[in-house]
Each structure stands twice: as C-alpha cells, then as structure tokens.
N, C-alpha and C. Protein backbone atom coordinates (compact mmCIF):
# COMPACT_ATOMS: atom_id res chain seq x y z
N UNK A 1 -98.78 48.62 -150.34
CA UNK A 1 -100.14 48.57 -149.83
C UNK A 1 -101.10 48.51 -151.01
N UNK A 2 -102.09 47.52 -151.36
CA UNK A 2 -102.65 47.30 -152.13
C UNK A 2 -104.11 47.74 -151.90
N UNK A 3 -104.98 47.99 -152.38
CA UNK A 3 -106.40 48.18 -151.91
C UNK A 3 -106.72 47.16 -152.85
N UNK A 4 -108.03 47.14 -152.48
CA UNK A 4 -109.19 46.00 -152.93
C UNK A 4 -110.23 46.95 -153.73
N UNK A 5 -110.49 46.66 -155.23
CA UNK A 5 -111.22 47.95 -155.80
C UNK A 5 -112.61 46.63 -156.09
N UNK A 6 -113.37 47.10 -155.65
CA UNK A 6 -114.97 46.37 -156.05
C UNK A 6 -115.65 47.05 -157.28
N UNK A 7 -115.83 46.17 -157.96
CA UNK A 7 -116.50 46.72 -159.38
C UNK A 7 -117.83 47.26 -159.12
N UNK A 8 -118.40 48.08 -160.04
CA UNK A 8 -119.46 49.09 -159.54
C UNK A 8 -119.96 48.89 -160.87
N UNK A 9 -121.30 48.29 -161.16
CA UNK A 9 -122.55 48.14 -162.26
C UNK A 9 -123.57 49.14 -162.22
N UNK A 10 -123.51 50.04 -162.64
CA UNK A 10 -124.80 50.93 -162.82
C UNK A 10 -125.98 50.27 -163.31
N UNK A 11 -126.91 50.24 -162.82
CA UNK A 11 -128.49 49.49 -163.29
C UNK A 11 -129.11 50.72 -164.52
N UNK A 12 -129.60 49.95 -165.15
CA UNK A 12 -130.32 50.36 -166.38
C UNK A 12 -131.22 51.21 -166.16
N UNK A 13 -131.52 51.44 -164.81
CA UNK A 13 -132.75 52.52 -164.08
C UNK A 13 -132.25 54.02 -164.03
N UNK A 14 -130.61 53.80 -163.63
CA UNK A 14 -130.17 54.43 -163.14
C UNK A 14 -129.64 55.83 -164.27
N UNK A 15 -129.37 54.46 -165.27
CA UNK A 15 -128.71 55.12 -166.59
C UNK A 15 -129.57 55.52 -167.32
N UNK A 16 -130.79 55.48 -167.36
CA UNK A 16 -132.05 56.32 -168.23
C UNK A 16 -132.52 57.21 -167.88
N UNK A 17 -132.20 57.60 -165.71
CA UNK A 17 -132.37 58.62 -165.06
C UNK A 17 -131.47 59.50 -165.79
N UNK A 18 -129.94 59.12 -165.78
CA UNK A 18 -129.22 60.10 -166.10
C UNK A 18 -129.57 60.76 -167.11
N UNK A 19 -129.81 59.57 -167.91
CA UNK A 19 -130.23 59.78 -169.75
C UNK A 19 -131.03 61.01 -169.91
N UNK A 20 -132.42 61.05 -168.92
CA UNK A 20 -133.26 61.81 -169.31
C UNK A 20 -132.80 63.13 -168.43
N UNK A 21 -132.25 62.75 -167.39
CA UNK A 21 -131.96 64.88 -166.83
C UNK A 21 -131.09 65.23 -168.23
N UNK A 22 -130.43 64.61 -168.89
CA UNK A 22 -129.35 65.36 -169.59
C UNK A 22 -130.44 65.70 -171.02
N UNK A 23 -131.43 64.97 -171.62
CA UNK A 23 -132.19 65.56 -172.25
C UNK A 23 -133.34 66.71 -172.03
N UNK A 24 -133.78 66.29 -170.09
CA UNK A 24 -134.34 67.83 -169.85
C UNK A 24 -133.35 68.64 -170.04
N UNK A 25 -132.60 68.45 -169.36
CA UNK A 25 -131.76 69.96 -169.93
C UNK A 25 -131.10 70.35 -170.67
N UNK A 26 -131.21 69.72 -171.88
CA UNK A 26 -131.08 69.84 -173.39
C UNK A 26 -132.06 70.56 -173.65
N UNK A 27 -133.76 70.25 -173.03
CA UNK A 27 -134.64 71.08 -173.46
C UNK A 27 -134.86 71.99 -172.99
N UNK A 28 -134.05 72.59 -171.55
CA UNK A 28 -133.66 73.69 -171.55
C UNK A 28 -133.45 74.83 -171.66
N UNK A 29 -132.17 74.35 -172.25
CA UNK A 29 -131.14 75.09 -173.19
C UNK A 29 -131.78 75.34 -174.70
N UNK A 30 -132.72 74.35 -175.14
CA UNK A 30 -132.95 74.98 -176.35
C UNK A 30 -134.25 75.82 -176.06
N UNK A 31 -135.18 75.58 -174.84
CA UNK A 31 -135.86 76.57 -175.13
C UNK A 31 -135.33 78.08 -174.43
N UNK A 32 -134.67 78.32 -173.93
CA UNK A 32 -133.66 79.38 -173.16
C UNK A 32 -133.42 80.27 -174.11
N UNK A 33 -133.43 79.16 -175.44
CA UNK A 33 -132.19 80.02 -176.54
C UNK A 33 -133.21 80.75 -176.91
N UNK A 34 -134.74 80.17 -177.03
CA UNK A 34 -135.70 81.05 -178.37
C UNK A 34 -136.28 82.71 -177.26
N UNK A 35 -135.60 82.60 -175.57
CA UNK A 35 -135.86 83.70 -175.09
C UNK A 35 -135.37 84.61 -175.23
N UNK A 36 -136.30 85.79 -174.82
CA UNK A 36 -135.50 86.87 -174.81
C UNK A 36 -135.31 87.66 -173.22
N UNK A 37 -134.13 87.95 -173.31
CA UNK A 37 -133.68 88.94 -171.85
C UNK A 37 -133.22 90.05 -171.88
N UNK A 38 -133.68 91.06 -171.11
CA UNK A 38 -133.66 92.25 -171.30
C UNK A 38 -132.00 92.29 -171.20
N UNK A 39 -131.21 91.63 -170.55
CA UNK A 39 -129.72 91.87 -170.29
C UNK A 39 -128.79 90.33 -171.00
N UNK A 40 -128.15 90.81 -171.97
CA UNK A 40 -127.65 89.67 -173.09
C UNK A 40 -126.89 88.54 -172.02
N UNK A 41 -126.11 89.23 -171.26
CA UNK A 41 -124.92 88.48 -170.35
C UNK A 41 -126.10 86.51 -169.60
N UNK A 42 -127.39 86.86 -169.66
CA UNK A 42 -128.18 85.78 -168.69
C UNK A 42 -128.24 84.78 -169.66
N UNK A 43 -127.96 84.57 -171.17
CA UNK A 43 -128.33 83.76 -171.79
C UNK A 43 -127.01 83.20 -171.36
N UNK A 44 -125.80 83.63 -171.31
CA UNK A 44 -124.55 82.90 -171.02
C UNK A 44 -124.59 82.34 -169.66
N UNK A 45 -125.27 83.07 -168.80
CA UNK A 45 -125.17 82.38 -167.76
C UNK A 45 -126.13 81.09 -167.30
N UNK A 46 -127.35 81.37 -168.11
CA UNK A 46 -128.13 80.18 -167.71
C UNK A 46 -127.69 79.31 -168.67
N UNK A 47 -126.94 79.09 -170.04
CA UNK A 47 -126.06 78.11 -170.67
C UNK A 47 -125.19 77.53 -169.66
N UNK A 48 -124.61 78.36 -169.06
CA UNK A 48 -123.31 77.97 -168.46
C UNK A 48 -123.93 76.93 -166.82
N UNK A 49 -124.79 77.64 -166.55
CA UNK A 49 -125.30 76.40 -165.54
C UNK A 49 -125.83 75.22 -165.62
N UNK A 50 -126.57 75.05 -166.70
CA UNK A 50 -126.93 74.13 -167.85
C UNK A 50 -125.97 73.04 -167.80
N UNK A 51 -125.20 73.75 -168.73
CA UNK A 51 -123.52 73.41 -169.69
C UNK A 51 -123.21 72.35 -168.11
N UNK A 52 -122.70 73.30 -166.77
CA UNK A 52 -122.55 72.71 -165.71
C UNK A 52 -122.88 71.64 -164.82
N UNK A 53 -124.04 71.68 -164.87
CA UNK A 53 -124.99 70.60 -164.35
C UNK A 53 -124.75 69.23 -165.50
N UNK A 54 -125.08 69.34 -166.63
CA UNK A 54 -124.89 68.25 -167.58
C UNK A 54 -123.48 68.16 -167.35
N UNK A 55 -122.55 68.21 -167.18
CA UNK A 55 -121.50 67.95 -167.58
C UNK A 55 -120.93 66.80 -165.81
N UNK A 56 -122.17 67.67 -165.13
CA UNK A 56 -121.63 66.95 -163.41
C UNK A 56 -121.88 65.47 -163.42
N UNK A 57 -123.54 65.64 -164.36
CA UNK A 57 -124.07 64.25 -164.42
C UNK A 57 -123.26 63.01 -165.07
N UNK A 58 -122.48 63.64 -166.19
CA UNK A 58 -121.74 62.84 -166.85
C UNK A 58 -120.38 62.00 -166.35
N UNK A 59 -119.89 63.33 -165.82
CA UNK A 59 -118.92 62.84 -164.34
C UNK A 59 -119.48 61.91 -163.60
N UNK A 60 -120.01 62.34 -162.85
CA UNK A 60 -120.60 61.43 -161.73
C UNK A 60 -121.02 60.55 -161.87
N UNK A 61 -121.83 59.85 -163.05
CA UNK A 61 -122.25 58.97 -163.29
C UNK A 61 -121.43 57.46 -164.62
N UNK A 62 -121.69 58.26 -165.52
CA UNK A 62 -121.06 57.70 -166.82
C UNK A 62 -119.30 57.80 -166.72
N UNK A 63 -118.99 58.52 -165.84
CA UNK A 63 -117.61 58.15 -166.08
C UNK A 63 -117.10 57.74 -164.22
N UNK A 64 -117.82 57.35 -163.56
CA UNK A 64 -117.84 56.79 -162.45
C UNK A 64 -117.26 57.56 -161.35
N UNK A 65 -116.96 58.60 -161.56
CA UNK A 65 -116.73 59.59 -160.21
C UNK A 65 -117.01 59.14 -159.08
N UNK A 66 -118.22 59.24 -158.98
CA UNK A 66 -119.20 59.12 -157.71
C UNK A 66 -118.88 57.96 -157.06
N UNK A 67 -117.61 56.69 -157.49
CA UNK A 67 -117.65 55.96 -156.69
C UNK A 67 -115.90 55.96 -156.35
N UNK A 68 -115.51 56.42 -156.96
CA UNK A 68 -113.64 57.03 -156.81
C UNK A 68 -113.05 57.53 -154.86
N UNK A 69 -112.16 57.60 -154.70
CA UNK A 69 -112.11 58.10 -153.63
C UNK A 69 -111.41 59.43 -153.44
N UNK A 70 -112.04 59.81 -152.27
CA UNK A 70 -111.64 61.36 -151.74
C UNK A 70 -110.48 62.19 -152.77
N UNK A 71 -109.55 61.44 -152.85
CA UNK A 71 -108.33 62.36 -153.16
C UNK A 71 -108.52 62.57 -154.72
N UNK A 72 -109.03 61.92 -155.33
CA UNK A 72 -109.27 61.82 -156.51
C UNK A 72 -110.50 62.99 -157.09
N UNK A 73 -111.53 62.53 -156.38
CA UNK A 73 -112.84 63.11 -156.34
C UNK A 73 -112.34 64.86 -156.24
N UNK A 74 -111.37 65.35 -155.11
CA UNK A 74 -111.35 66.29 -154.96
C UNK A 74 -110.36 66.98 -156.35
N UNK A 75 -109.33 65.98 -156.45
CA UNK A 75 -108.66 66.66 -157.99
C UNK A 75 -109.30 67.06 -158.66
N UNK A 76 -110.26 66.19 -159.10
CA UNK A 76 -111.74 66.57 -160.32
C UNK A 76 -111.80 67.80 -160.39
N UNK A 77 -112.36 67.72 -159.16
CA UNK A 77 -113.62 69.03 -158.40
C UNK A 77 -113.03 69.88 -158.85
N UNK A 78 -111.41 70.72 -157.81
CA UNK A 78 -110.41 71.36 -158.03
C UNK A 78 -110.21 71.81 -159.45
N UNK A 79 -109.74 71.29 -160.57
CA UNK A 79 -109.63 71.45 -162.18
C UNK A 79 -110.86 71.89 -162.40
N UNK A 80 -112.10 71.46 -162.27
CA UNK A 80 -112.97 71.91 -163.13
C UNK A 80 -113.28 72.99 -162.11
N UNK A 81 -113.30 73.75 -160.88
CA UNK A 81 -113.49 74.78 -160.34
C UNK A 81 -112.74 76.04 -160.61
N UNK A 82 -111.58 75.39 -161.11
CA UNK A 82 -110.59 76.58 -161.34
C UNK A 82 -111.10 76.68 -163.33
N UNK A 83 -111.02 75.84 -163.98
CA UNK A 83 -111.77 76.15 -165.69
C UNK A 83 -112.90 76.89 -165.39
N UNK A 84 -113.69 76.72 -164.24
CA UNK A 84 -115.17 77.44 -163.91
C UNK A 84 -114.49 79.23 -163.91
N UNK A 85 -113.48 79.17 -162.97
CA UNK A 85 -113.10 80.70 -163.10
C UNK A 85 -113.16 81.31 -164.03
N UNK A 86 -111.82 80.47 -164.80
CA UNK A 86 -111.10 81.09 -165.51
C UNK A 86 -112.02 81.44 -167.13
N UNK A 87 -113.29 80.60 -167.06
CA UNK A 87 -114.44 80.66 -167.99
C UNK A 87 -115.22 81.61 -167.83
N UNK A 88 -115.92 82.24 -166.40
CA UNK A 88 -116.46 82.89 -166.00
C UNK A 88 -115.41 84.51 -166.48
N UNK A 89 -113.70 84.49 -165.89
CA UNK A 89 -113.80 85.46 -165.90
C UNK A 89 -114.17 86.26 -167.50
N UNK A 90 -113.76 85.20 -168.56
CA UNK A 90 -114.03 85.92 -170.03
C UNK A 90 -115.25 86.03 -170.52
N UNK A 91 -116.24 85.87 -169.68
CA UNK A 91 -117.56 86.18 -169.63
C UNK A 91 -117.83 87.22 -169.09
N UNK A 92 -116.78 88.32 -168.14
CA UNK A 92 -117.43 89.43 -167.76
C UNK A 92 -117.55 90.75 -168.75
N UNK A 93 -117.06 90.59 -170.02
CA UNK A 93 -117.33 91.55 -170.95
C UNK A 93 -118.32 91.62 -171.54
N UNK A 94 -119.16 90.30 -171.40
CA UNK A 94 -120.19 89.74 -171.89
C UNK A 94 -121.08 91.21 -171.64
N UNK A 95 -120.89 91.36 -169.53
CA UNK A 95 -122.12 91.94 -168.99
C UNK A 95 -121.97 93.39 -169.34
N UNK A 96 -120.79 94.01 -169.76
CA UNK A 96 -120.65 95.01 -169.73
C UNK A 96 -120.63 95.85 -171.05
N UNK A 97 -121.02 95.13 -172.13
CA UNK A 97 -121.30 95.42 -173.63
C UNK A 97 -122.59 96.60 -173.35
C-alpha cells in the first residue's frame, strides 16, 4: 500500500512569523534572566516554558511536523513528553534548596 505524499512549501510569511516568536522569546528569556524572584526554582521554570514553546515552533514548523501524520505526530509528542518528565523531575531539588 503506497500513499501519495504532497509536498508542503512554507511561504516566506510564514517563516518570519516563526522567525520572530522564536526571537520574542529569546527576548524573553533574556529579560527573565536580569529578574529577580523571591523563589530561585521560577527562573527554571519560566526557562523551561520558554525553552518549550521555542522548541514546539521549531518542530512544527521548520522541521515539518505539523504536516506528518497521526502516528508519527503522536511518537514526537510521546518522547518529548516523557524528556519533559524526566527533566522536570531533576528540577525538583531546584525548589527545595
């Protein structure tokens, strides 16, 4: 059984959208860093959502996710949900310093 795969062109609109969320939230992250929080553990976490979000865009877009199918899409997901854990859990000493 063969499928029929249709090529997928991202427009130049599309790719400067991406371009620029990933530099807002570059700017972010760097201004995040010059804050201060009364509890150390939030700088890791608002990195890490950051870190997250940029990294979805890159998926989804630049490396063509978003047009892949189901079974695939969900492998992704799956791997990087379980690295999300297993990242998170060595972050809980963070909160408890």
């Amino acid at each position: 059984m063969k499928t029929e795969h249709t090529p997928h062109i991202l427009s130049e609109k599309v790719c400067l959208l991406v371009w620029a969320g990933l530099m807002l939230l570059t700017g972010v992250t760097v201004a995040v860093a010059g804050m201060h929080f009364e509890f150390a553990f939030l700088h890791v976490l608002v990195a890490m959502i950051v870190a997250t979000t940029k990294a979805a865009l890159v998926v989804l877009w630049f490396m063509h996710m978003r047009y892949e199918g189901f079974a695939l899409r969900l492998m992704v997901f799956t791997a990087f949900a379980i690295l999300a854990i297993l990242i998170g859990f060595t972050f809980f000493d963070t909160a408890y310093r």
